[in-house]
Protein backbone atom coordinates (compact mmCIF):
# COMPACT_ATOMS: atom_id res chain seq x y z
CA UNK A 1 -10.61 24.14 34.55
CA UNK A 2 -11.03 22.53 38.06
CA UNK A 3 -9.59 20.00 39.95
CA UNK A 4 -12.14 17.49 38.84
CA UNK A 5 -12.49 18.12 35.45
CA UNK A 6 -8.33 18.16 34.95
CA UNK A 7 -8.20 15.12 36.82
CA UNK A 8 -11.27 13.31 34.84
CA UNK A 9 -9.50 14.68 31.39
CA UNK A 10 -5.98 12.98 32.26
CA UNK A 11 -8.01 9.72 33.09
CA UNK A 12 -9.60 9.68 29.51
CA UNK A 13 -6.61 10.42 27.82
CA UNK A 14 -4.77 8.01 29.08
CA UNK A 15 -7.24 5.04 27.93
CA UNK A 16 -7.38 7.25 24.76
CA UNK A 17 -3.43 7.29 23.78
CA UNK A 18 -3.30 8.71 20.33
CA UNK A 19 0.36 10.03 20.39
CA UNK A 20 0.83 11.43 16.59
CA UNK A 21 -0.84 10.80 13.41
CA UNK A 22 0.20 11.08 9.73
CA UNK A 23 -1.72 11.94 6.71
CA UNK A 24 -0.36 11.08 3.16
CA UNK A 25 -1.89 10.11 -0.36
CA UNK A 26 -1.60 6.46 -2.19
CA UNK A 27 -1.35 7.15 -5.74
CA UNK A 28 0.17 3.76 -6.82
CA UNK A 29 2.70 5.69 -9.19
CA UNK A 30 4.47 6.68 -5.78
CA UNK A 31 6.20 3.35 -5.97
CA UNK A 32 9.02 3.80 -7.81
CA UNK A 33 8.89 0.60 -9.67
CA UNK A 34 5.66 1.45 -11.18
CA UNK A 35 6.40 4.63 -12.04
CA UNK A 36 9.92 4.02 -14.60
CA UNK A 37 11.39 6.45 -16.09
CA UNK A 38 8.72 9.33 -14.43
CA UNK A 39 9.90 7.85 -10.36
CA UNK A 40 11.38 11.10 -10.13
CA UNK A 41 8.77 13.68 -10.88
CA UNK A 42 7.30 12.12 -7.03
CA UNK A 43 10.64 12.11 -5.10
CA UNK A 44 9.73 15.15 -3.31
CA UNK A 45 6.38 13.66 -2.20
CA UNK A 46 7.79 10.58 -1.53
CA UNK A 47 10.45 12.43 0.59
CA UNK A 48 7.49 14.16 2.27
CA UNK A 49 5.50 10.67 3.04
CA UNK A 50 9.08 9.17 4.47
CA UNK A 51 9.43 11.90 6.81
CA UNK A 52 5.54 11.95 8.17
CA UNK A 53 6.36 7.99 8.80
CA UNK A 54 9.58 8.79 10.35
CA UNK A 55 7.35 11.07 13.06
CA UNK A 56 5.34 8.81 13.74
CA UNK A 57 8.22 6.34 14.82
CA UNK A 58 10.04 9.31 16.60
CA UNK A 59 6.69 9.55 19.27
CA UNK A 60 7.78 5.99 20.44
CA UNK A 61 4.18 4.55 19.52
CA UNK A 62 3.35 0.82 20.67
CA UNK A 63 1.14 0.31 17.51
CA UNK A 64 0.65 1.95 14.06
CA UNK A 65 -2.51 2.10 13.10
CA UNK A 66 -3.35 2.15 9.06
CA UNK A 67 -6.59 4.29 8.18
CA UNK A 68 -7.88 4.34 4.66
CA UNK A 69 -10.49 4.27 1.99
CA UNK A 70 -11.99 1.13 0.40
CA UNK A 71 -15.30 -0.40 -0.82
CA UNK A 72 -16.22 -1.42 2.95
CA UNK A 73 -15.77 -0.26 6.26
CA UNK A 74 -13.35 -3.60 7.10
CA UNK A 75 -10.51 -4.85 9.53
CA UNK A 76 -7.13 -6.14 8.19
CA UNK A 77 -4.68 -8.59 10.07
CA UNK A 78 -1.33 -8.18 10.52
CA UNK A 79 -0.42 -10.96 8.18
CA UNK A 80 -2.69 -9.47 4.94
CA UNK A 81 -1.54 -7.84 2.33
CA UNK A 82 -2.09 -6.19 -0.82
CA UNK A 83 -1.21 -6.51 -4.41
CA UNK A 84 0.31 -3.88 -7.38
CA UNK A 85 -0.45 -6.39 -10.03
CA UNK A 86 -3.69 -3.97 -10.68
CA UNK A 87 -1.34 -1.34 -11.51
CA UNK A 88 1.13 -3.01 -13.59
CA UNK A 89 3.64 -4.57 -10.83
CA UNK A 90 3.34 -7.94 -9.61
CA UNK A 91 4.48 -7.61 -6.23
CA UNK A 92 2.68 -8.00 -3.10
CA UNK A 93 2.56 -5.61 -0.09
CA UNK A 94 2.64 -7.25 3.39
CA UNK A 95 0.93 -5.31 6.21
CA UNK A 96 3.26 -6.49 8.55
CA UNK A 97 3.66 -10.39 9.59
CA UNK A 98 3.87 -13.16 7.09
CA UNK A 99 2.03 -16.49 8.11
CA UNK A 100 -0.58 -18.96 6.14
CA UNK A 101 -3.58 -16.91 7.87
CA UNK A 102 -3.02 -14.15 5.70
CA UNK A 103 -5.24 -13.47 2.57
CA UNK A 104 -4.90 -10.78 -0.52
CA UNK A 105 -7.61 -8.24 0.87
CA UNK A 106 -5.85 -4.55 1.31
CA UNK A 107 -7.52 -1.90 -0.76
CA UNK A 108 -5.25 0.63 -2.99
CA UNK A 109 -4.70 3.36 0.01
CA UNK A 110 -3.67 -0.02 2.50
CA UNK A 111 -1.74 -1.21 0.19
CA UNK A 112 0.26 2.30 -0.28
CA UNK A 113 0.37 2.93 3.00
CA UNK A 114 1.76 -0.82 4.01
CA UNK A 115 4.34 0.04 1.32
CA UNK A 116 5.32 3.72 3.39
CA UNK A 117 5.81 1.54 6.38
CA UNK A 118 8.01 -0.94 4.91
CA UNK A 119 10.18 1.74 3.65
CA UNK A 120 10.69 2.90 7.27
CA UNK A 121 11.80 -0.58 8.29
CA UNK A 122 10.52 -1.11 11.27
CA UNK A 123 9.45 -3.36 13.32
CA UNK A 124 6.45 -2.19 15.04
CA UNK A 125 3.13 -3.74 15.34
CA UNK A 126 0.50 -3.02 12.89
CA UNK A 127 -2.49 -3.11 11.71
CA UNK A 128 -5.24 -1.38 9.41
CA UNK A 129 -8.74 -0.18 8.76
CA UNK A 130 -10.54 0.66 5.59
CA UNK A 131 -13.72 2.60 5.84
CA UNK A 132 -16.05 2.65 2.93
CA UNK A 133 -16.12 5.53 0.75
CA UNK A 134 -19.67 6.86 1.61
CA UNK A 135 -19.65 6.35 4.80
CA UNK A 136 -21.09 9.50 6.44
CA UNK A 137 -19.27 11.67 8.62
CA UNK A 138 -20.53 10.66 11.95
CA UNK A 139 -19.62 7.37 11.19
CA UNK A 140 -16.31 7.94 10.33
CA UNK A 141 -15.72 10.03 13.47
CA UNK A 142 -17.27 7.18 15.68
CA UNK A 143 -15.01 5.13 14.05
CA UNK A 144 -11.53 6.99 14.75
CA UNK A 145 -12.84 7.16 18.35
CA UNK A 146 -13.42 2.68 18.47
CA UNK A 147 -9.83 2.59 16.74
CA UNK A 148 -8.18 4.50 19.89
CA UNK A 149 -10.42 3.51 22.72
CA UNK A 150 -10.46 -0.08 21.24
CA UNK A 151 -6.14 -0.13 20.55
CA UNK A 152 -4.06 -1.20 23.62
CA UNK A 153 -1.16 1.09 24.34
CA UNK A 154 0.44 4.14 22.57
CA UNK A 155 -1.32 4.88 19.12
CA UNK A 156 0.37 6.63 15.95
CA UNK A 157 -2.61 6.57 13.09
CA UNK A 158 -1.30 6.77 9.08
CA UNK A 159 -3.99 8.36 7.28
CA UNK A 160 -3.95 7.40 3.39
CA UNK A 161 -6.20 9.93 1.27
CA UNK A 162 -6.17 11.90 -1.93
CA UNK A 163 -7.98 14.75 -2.78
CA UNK A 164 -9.84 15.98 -5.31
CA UNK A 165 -9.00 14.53 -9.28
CA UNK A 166 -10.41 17.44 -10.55
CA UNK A 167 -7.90 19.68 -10.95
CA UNK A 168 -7.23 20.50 -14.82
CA UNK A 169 -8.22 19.23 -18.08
CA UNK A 170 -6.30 16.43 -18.08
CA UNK A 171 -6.94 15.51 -14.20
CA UNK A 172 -9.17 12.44 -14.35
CA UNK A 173 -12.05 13.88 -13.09
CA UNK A 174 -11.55 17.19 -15.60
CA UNK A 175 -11.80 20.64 -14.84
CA UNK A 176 -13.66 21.81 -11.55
CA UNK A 177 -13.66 25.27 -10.69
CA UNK A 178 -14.49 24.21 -7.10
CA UNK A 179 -11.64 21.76 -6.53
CA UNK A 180 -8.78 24.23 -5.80
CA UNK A 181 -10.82 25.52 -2.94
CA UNK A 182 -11.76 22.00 -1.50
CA UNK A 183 -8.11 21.34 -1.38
CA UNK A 184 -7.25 24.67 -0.09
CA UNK A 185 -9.60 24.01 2.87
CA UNK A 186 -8.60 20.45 3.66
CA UNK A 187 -4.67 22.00 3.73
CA UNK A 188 -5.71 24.46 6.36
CA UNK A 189 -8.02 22.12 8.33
CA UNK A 190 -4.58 19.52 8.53
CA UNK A 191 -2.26 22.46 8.91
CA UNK A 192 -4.65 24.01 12.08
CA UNK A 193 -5.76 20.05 13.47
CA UNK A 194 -8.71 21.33 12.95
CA UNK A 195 -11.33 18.18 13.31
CA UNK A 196 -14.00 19.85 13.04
CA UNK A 197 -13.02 21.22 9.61
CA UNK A 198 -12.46 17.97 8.79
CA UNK A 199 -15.69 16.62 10.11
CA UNK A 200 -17.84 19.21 8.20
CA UNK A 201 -15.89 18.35 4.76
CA UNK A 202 -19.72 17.47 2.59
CA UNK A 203 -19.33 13.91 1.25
CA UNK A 204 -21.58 14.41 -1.67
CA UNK A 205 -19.53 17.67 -3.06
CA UNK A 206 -16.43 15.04 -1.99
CA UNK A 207 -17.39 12.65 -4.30
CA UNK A 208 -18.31 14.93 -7.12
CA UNK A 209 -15.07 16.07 -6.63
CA UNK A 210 -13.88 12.28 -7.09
CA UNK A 211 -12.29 13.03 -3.61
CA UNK A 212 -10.26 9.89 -2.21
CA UNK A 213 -9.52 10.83 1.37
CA UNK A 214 -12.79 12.52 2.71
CA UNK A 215 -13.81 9.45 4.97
CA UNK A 216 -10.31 8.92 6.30
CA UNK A 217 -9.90 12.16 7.31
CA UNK A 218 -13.37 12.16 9.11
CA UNK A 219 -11.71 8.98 11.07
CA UNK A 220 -9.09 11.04 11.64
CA UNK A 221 -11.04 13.98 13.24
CA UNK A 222 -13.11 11.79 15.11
CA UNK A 223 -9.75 9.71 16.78
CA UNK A 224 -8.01 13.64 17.48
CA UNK A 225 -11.23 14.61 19.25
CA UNK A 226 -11.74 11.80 21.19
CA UNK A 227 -8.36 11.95 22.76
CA UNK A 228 -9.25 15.73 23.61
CA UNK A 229 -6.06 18.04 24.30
CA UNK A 230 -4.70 20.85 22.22
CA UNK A 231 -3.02 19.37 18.35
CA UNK A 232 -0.44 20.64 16.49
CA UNK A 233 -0.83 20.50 12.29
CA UNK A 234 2.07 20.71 9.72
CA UNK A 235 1.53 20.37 5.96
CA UNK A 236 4.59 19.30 4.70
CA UNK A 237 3.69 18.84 0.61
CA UNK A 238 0.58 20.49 -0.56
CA UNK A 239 0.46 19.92 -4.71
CA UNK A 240 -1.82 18.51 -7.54
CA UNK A 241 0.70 16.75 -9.69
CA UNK A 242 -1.59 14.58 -12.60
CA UNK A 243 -4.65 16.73 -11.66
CA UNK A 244 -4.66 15.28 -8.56
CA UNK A 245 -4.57 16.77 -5.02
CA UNK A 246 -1.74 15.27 -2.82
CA UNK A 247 -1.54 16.42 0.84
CA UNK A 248 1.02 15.33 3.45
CA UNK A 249 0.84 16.37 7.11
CA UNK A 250 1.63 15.18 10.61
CA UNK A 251 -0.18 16.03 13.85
CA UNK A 252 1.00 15.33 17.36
CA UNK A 253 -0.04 16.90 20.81
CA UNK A 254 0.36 20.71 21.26
């Protein structure tokens, strides 16, 4: 690479600071409170989420950034939050502040994911962004790209996504012989950074699939790439506990 080009890369990545991101799944049963007397059957994922939070703190971000499904591609402010009551548990999940501006509007994997962060106790700024389910991938990338071009200062992004609910008879999807390999492929694509992987996941064999995390993922691809620079995947939990497919990784710069 010359000159030039090295010096017009470390210009673009420093108005693109994406410093680490997370991925984790938001099946409500992950708060122990909703779960009773089964909490335990999750404490190693839960253990797993905890630690992918803790790395994003350790990078020293300015901002945490919350990426995850909904009905609409939407922005959150720091003072909404969401609610368990759906699920059995009337609390309410704060994204971050608390202040009369802030309404009852996170979706399931916000609400998770503003739950993770508590845990961590910290005080960092934050915010979050649902994209709609069918949004297609392009959008999704574009999308990652606006949230790190768009975010002032150093970025960590938590990813909240399931995958497929297909796998078994009693998964809530049922039996699909093609689920295993779905997941399989999303593990390596977060375990390599690979965002283009990510970006070619198909949404319509996603949904079939009753796949929870395709879109954010695509976001996630399309922030990773627009930073540019080498990444560096770990999987850290890679099961299907309930039928469901539950991934946890972290990425930060190679």
């Amino acid at each position: 690479m010359g000159a030039g080009r090295r010096a017009q890369s470390c210009r673009y990545r420093c108005l693109v600071p994406l410093v680490a991101a997370a991925v984790c799944p938001h099946p409500p049963l992950i708060v122990p409170e909703l779960a009773g007397a089964a909490a335990p059957e999750l404490d190693e994922l839960r253990a797993a989420c905890d630690a992918a939070v803790a790395g994003l703190i350790a990078a020293r971000p300015d901002v945490i950034v919350l990426v995850g499904g909904g009905p609409e591609t939407a922005r959150f402010n720091a003072a909404d939050h969401g609610s368990l009551r759906p699920y059995g548990l009337d609390r309410h999940v704060r994204l971050w502040k608390v202040n009369c501006a802030g309404s009852d509007r996170l979706p399931l994997s916000l609400t998770v994911g503003a739950w993770l962060v508590g845990r961590a106790g910290t005080d960092l700024p934050r915010f979050a962004q649902s994209v709609a389910a069918d949004a297609g991938p392009d959008e999704c990338a574009a999308l990652g790209a606006e949230l790190v071009r768009g975010t002032e200062g150093r970025v960590a992004l938590l990813v909240l996504g399931d995958g497929s609910a297909c796998r078994g008879e009693k998964a809530p999807g049922y039996d699909d012989p093609r689920a295993e390999a779905y997941d399989d492929g999303v593990a390596r694509a977060l375990a390599g950074a690979d965002a283009d992987a990510l970006r070619g996941l198909n949404p319509g064999l996603s949904a079939e699939l009753k796949v929870a995390g395709r879109a954010a993922w695509q976001v996630l691809a399309g922030a990773a790439e627009a930073t540019g620079g080498q990444w560096r995947g770990d999987v850290t939990y890679d099961a299907a506990p309930y039928g469901v497919a539950y991934l946890v990784a972290s990425w930060e710069p190679a």
